[in-house]
C-alpha atoms as a PDB file:
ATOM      1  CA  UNK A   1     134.065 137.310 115.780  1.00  0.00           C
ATOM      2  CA  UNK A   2     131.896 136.832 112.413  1.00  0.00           C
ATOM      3  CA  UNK A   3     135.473 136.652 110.445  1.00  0.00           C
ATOM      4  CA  UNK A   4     136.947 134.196 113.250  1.00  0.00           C
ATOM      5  CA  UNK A   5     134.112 131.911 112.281  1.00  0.00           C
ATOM      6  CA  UNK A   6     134.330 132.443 108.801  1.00  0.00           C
ATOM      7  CA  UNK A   7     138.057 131.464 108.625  1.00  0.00           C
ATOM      8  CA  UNK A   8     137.843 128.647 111.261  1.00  0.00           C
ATOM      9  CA  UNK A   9     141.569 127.905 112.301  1.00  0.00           C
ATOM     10  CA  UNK A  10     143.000 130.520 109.580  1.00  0.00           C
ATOM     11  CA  UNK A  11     144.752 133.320 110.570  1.00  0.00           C
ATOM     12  CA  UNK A  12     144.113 136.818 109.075  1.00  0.00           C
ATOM     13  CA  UNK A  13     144.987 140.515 109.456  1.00  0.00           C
ATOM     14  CA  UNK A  14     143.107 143.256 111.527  1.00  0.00           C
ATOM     15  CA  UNK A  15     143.436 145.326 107.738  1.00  0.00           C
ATOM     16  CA  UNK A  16     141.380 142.076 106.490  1.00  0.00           C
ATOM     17  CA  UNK A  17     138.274 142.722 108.890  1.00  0.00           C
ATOM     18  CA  UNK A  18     138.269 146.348 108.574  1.00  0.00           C
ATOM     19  CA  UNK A  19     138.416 146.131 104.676  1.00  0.00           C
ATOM     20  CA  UNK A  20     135.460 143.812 104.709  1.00  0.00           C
ATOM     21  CA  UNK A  21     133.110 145.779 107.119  1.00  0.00           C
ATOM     22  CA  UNK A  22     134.084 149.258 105.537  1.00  0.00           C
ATOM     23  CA  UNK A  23     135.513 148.707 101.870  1.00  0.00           C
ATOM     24  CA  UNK A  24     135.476 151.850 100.917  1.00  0.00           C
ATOM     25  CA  UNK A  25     136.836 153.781 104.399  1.00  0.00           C
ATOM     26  CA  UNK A  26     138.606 151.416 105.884  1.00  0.00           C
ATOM     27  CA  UNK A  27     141.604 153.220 106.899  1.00  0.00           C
ATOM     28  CA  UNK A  28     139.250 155.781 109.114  1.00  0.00           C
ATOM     29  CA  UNK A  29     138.093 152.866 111.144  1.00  0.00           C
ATOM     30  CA  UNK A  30     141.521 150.898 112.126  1.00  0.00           C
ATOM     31  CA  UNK A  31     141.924 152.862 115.621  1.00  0.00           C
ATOM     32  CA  UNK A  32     138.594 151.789 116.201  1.00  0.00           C
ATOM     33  CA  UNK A  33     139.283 147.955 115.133  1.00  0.00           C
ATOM     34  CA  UNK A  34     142.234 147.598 117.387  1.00  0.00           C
ATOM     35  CA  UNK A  35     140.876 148.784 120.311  1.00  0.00           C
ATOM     36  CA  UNK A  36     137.979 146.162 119.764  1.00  0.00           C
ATOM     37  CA  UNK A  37     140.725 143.834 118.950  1.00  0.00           C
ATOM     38  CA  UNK A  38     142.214 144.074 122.175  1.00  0.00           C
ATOM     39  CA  UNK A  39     139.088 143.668 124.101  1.00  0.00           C
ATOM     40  CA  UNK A  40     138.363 140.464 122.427  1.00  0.00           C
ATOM     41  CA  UNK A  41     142.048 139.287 123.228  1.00  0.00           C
ATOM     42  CA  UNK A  42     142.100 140.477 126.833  1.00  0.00           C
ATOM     43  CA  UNK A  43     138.786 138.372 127.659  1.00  0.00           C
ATOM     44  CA  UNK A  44     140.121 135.624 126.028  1.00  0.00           C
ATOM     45  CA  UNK A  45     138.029 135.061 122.698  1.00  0.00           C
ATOM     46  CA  UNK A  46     140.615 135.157 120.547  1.00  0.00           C
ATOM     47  CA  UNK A  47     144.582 134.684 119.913  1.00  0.00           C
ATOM     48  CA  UNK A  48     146.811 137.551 118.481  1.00  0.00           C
ATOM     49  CA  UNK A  49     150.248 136.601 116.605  1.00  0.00           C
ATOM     50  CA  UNK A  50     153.298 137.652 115.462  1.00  0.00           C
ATOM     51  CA  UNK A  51     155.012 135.310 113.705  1.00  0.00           C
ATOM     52  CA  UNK A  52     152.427 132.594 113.948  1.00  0.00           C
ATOM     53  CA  UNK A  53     153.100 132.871 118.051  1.00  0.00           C
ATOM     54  CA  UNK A  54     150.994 134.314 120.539  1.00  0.00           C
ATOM     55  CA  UNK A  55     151.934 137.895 121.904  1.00  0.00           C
ATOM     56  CA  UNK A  56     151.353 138.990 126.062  1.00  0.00           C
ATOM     57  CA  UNK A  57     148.181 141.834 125.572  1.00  0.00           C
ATOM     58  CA  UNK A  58     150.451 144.197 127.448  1.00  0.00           C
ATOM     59  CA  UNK A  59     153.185 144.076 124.879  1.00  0.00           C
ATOM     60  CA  UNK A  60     151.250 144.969 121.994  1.00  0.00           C
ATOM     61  CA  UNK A  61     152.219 147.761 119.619  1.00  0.00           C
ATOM     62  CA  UNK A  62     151.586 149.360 116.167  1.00  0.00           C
ATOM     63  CA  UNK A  63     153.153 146.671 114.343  1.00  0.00           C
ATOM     64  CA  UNK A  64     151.438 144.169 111.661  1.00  0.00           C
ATOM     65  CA  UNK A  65     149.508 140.853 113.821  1.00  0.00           C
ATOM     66  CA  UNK A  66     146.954 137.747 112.763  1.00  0.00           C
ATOM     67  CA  UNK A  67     144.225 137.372 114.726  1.00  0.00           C
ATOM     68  CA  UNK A  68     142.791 133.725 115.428  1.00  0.00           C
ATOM     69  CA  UNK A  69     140.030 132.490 117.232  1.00  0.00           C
ATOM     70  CA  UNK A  70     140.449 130.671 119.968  1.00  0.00           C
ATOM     71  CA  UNK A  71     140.257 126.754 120.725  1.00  0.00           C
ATOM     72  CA  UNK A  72     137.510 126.179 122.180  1.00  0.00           C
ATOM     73  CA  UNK A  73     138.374 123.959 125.983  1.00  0.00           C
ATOM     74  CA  UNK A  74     135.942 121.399 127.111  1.00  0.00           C
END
């Protein structure tokens, strides 16, 4: 959530947020990153794209994505 508010309405990669948290190791924690990823899509607090469009959570594989936080709704 830290790099969603960081980037505002930028996109960026779950490799970006894993590189800044672990610079070193980041490869041994992506498992770890998408699973959190997922949880923070499935209750809604942020977007995941392919091709700048929103995927269904269900339909998500092993394949590159942007993350994007989401708009906040009055």
């Amino acid at each position: 959530m830290e790099m969603c508010r960081l980037r505002k309405d930028e996109s960026f990669s779950l490799d970006d947020v894993v590189k800044w948290i672990y610079p070193q190791h980041w490869i041994y924690f992506i498992s770890e990153a998408e699973e959190a990823m997922m949880e923070l899509y499935r209750s809604g607090k942020i977007i995941v794209l392919k091709d700048d469009i929103p995927v269904v959570p269900n339909l998500i594989s092993k394949v590159s994505y942007r993350i994007k936080a989401k708009a906040k709704t009055s």
